[in-house]
PDB file of N, CA and C in Angstrom:
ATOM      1  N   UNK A   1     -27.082  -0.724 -20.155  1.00  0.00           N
ATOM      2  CA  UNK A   1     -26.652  -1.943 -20.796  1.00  0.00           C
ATOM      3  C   UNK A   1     -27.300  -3.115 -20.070  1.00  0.00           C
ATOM      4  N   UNK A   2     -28.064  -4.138 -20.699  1.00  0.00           N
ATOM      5  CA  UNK A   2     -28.521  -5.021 -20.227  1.00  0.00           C
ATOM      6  C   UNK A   2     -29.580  -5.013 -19.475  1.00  0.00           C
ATOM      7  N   UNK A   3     -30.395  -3.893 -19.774  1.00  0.00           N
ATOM      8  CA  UNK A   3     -31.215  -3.264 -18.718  1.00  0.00           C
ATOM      9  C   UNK A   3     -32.801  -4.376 -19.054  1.00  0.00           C
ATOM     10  N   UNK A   4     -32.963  -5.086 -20.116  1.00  0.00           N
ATOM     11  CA  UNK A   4     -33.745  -6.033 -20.299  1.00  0.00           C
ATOM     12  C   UNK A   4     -33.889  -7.278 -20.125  1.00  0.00           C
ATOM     13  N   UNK A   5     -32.307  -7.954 -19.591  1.00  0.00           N
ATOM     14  CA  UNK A   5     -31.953  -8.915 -19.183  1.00  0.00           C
ATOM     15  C   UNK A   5     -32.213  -9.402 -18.124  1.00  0.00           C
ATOM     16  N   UNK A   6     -31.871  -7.630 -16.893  1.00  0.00           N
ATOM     17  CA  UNK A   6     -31.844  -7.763 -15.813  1.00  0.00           C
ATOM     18  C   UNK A   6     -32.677  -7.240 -14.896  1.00  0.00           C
ATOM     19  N   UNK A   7     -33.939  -6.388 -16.093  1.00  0.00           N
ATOM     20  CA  UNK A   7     -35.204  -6.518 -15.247  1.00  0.00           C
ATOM     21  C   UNK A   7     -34.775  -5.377 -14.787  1.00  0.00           C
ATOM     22  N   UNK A   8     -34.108  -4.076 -15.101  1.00  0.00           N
ATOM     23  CA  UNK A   8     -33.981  -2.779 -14.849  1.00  0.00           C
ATOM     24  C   UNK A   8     -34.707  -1.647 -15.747  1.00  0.00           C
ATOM     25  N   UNK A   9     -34.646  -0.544 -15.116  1.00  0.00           N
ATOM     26  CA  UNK A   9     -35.074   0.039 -16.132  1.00  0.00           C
ATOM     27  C   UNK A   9     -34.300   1.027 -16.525  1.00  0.00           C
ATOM     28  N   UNK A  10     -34.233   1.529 -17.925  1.00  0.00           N
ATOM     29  CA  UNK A  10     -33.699   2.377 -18.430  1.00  0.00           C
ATOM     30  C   UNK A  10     -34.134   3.492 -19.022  1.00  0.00           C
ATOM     31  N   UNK A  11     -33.395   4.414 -19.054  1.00  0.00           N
ATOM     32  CA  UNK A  11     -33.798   5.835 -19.142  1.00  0.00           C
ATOM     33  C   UNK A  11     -32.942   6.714 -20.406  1.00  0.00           C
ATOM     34  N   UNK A  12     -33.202   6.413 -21.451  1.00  0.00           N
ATOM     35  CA  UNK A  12     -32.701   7.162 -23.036  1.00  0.00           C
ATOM     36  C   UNK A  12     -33.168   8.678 -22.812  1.00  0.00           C
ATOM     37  N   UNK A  13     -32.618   9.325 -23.217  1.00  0.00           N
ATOM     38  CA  UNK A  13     -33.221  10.699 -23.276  1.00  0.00           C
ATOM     39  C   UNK A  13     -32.649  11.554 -23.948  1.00  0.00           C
ATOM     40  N   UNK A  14     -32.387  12.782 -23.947  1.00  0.00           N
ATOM     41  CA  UNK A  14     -31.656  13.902 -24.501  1.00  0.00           C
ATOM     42  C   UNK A  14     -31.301  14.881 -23.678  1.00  0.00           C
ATOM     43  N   UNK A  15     -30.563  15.861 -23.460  1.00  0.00           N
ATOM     44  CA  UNK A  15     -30.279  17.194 -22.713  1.00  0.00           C
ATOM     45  C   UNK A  15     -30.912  18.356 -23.922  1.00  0.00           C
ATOM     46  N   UNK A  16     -32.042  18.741 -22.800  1.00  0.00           N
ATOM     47  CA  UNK A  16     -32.989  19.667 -23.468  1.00  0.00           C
ATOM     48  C   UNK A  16     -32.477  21.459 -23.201  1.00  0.00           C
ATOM     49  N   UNK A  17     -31.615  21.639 -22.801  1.00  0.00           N
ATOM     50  CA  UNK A  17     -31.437  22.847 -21.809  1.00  0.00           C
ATOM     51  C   UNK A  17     -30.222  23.492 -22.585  1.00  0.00           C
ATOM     52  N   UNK A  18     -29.621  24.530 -22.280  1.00  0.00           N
ATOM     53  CA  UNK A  18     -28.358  24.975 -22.662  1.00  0.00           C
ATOM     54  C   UNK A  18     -27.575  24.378 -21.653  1.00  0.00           C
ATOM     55  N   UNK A  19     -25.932  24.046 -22.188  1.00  0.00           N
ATOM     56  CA  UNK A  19     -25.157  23.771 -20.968  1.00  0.00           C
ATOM     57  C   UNK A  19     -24.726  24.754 -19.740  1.00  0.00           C
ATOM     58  N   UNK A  20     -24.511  24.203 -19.123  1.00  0.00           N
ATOM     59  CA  UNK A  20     -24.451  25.361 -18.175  1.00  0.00           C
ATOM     60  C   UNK A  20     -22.700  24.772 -18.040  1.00  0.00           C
ATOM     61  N   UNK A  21     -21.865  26.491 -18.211  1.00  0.00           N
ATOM     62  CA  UNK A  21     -20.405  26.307 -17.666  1.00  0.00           C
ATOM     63  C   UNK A  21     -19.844  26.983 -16.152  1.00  0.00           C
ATOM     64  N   UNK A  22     -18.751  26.362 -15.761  1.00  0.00           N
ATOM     65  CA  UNK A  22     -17.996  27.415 -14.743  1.00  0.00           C
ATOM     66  C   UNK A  22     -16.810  26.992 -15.022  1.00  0.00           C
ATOM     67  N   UNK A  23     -16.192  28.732 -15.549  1.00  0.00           N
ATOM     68  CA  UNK A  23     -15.213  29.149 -15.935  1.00  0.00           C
ATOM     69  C   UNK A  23     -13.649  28.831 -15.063  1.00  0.00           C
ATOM     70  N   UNK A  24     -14.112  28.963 -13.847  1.00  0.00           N
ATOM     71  CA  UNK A  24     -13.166  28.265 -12.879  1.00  0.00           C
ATOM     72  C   UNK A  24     -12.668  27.074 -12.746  1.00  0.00           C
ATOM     73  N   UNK A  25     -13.380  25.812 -13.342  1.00  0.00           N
ATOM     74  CA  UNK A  25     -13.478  24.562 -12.871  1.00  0.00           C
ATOM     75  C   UNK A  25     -12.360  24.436 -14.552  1.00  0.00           C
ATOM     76  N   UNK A  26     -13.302  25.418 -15.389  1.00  0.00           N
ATOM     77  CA  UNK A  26     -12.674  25.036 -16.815  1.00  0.00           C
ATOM     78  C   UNK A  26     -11.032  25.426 -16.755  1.00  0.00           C
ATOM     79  N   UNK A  27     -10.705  26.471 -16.193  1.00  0.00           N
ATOM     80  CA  UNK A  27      -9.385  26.871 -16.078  1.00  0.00           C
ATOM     81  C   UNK A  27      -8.579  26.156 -15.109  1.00  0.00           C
ATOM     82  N   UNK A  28      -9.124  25.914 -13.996  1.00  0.00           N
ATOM     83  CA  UNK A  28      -8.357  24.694 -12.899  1.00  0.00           C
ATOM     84  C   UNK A  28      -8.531  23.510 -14.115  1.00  0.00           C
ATOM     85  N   UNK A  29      -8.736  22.790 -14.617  1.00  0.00           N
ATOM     86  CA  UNK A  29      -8.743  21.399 -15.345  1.00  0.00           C
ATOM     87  C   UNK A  29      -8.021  21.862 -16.257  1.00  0.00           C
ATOM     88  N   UNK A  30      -7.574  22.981 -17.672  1.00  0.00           N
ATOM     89  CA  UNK A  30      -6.678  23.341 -17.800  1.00  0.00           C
ATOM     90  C   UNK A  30      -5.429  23.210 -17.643  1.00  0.00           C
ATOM     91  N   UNK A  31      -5.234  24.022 -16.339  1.00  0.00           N
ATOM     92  CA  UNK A  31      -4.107  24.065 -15.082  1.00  0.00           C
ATOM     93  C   UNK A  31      -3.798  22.747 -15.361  1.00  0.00           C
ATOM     94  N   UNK A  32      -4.285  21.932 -14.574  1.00  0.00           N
ATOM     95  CA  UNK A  32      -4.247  20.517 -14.326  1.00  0.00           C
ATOM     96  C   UNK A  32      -3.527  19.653 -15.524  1.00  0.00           C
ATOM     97  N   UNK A  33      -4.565  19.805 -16.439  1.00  0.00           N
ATOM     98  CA  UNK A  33      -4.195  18.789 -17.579  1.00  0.00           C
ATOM     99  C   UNK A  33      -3.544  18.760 -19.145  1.00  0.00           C
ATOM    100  N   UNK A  34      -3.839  20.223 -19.258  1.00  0.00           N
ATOM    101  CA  UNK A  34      -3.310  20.386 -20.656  1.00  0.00           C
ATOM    102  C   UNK A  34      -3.692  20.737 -21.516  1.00  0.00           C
ATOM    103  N   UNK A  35      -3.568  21.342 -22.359  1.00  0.00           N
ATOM    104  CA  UNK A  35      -4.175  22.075 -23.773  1.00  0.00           C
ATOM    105  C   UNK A  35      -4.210  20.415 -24.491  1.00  0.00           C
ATOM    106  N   UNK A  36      -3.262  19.385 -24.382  1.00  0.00           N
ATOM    107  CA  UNK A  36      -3.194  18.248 -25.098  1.00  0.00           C
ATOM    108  C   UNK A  36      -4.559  17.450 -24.586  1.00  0.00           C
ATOM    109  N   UNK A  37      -4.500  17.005 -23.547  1.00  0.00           N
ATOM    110  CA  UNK A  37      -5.633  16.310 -23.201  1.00  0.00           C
ATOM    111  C   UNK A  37      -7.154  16.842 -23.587  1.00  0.00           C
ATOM    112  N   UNK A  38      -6.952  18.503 -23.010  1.00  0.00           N
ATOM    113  CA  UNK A  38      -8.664  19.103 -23.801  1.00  0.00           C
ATOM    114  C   UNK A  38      -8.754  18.631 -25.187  1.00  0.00           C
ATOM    115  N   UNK A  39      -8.250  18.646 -26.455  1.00  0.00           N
ATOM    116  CA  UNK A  39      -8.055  18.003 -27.168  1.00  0.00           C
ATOM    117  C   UNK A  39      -8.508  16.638 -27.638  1.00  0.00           C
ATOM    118  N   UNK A  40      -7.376  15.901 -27.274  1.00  0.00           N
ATOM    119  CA  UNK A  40      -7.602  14.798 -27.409  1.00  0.00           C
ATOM    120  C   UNK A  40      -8.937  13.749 -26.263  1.00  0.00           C
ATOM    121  N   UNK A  41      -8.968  14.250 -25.611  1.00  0.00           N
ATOM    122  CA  UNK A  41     -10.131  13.245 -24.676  1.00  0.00           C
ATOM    123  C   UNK A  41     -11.570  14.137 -24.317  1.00  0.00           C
ATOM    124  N   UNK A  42     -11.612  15.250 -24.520  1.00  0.00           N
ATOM    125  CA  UNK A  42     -12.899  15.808 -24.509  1.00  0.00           C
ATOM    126  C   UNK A  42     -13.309  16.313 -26.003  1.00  0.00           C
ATOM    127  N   UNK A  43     -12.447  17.025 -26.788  1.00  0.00           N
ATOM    128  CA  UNK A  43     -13.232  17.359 -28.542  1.00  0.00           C
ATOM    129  C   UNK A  43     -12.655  16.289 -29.133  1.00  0.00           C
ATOM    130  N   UNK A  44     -12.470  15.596 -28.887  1.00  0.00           N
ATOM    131  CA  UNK A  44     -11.915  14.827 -30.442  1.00  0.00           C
ATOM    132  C   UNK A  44     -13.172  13.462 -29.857  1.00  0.00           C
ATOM    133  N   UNK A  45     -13.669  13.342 -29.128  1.00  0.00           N
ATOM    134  CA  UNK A  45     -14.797  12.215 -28.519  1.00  0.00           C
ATOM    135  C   UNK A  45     -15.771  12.586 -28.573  1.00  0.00           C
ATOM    136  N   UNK A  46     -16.161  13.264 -28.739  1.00  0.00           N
ATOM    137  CA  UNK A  46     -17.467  13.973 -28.771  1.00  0.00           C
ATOM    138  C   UNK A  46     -18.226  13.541 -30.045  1.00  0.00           C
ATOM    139  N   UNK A  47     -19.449  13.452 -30.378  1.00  0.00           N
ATOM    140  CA  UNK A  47     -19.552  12.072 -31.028  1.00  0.00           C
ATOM    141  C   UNK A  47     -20.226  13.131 -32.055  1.00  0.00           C
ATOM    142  N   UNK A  48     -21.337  14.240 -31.695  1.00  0.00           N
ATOM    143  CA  UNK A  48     -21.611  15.131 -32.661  1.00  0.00           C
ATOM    144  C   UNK A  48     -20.789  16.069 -33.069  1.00  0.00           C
ATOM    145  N   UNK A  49     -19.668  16.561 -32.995  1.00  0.00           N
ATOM    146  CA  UNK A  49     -18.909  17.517 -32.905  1.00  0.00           C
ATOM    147  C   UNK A  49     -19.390  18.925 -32.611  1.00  0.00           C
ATOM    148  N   UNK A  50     -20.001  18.701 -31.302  1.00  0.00           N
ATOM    149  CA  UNK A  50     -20.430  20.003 -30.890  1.00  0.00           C
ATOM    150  C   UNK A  50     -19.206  20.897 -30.319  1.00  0.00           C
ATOM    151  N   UNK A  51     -18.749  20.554 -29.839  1.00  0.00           N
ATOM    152  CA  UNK A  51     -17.393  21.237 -29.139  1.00  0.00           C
ATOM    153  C   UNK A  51     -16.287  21.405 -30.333  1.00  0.00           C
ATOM    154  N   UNK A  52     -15.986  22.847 -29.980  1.00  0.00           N
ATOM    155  CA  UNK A  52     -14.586  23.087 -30.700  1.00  0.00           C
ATOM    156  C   UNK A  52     -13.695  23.853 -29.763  1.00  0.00           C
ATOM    157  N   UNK A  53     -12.752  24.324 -30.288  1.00  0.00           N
ATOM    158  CA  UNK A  53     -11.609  25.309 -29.724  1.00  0.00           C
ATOM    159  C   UNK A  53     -11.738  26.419 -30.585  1.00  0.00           C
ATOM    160  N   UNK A  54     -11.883  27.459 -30.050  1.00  0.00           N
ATOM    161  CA  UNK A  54     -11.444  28.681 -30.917  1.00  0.00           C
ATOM    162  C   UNK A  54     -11.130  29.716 -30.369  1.00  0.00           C
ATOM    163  N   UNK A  55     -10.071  30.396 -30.744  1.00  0.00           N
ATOM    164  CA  UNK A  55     -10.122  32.290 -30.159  1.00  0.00           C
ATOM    165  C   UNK A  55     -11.402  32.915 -29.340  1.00  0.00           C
ATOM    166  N   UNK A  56     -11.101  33.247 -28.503  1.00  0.00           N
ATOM    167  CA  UNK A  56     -12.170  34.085 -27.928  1.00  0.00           C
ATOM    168  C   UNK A  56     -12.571  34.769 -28.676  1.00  0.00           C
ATOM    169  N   UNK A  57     -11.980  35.908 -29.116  1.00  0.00           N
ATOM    170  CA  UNK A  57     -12.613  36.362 -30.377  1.00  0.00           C
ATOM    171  C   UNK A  57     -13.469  35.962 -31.783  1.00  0.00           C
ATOM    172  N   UNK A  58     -13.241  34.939 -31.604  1.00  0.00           N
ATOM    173  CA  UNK A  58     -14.064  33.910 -32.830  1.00  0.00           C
ATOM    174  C   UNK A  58     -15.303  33.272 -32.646  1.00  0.00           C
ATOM    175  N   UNK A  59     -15.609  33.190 -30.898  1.00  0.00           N
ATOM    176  CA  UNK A  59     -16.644  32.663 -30.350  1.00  0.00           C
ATOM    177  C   UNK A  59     -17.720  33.296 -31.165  1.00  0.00           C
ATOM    178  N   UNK A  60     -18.575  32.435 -31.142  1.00  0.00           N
ATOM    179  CA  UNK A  60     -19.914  32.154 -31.691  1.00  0.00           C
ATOM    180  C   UNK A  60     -21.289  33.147 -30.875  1.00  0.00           C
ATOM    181  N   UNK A  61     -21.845  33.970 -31.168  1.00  0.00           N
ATOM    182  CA  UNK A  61     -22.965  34.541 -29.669  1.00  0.00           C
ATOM    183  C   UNK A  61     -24.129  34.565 -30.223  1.00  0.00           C
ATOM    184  N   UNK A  62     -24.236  33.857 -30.741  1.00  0.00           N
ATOM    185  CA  UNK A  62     -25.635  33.266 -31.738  1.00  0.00           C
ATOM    186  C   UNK A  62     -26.413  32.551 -30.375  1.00  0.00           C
ATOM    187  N   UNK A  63     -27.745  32.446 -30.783  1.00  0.00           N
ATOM    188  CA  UNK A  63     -28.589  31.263 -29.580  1.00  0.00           C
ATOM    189  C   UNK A  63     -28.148  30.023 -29.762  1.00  0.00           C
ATOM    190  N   UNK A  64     -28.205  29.075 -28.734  1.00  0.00           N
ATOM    191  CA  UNK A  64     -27.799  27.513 -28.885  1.00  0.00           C
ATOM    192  C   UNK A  64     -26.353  27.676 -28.926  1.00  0.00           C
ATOM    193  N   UNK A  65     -25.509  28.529 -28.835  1.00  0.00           N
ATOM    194  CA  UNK A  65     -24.032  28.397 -29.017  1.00  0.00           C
ATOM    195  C   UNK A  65     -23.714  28.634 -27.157  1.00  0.00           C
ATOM    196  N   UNK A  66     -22.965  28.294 -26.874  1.00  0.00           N
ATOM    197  CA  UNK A  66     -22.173  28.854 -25.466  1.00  0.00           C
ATOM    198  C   UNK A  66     -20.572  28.551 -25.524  1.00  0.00           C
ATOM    199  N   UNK A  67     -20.123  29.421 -24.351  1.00  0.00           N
ATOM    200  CA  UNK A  67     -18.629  29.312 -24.638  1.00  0.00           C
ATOM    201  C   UNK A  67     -18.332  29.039 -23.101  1.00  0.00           C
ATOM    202  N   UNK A  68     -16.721  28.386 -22.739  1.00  0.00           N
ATOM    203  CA  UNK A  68     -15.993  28.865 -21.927  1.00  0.00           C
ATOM    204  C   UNK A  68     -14.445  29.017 -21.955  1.00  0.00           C
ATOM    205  N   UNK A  69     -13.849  29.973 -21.235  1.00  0.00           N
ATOM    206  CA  UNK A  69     -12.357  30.131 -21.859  1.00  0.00           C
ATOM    207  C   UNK A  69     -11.661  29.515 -20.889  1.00  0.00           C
ATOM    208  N   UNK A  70     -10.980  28.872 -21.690  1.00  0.00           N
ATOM    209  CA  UNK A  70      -9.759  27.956 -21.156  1.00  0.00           C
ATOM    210  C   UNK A  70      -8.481  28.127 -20.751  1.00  0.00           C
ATOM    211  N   UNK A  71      -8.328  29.207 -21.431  1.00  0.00           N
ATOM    212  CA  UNK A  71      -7.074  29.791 -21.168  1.00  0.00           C
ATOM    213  C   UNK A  71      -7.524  31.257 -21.542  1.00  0.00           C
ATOM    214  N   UNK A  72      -6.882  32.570 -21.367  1.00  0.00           N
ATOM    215  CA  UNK A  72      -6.844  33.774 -21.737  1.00  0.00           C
ATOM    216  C   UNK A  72      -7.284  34.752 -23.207  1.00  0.00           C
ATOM    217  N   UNK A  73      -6.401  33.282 -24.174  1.00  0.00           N
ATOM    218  CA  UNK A  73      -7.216  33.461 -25.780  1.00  0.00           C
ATOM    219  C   UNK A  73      -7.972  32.435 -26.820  1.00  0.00           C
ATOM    220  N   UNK A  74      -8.116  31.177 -25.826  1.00  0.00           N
ATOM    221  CA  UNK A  74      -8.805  30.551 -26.462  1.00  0.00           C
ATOM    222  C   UNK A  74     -10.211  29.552 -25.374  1.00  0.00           C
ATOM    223  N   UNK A  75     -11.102  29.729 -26.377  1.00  0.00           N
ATOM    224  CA  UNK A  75     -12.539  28.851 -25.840  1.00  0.00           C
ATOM    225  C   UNK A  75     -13.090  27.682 -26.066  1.00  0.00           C
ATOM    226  N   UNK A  76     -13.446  27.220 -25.708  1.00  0.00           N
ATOM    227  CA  UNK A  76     -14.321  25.933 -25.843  1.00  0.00           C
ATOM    228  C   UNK A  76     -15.770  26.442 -25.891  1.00  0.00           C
ATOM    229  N   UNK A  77     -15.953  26.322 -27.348  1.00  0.00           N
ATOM    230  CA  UNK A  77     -17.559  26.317 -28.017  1.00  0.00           C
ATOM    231  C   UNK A  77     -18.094  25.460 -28.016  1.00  0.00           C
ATOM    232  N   UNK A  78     -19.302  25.365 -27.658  1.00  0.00           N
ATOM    233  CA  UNK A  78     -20.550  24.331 -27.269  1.00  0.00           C
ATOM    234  C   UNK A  78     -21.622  24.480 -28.107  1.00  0.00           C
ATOM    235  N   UNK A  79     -21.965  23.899 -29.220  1.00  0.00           N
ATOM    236  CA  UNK A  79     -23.513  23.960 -30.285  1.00  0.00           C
ATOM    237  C   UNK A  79     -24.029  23.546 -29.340  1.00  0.00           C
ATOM    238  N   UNK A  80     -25.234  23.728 -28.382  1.00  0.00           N
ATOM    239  CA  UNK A  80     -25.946  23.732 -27.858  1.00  0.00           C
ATOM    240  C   UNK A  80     -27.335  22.579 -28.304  1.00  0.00           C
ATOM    241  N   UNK A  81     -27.529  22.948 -29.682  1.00  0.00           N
ATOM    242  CA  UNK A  81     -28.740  22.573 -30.721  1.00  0.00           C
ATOM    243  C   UNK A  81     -27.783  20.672 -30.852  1.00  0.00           C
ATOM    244  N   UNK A  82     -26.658  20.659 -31.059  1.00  0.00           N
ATOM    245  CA  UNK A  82     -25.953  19.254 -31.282  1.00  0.00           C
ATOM    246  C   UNK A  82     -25.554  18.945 -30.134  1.00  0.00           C
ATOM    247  N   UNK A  83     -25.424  19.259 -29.409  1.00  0.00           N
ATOM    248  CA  UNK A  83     -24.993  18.437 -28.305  1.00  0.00           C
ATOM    249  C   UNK A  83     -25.689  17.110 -27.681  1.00  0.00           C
ATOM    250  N   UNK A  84     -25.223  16.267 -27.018  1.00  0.00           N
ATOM    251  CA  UNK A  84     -26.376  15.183 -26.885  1.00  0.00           C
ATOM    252  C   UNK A  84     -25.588  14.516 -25.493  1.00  0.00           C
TER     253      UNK A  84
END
């Protein structure tokens, strides 16, 4: 922001890569915060709707897709190809 004003420079880009998860960090934040908050402040913001919730069993294992589980029966799916 303001990066022309103030004689900075800025750097636009994209994430070219698959995401990379750890399953631990995802289940401690979980722990922590809530099936409500995953929800509401990480998928519902997400501006492409790359992220969803679904059954483990429902996960996606296509290329460009990744998962991590959040709890025991449900995941957080990542479109890979939309993500930004």
């Amino acid at each position: 922001v303001n990066a022309i004003q103030r004689s900075d420079m800025a750097v636009i880009g994209t994430w070219r890569d698959n995401i990379r998860v750890n399953e631990a960090l995802a289940k401690d934040y979980m722990a922590h915060h809530g099936m409500e908050k995953l929800v509401n402040d990480v998928i519902s913001r997400c501006p492409t709707k790359a992220l969803s919730l679904k059954n483990t069993s429902d996960v996606s294992k296509a290329d460009g897709f990744c998962s991590v589980a959040v709890t025991d029966t449900q995941s957080l799916e990542i479109d890979n190809h939309n993500c930004v």
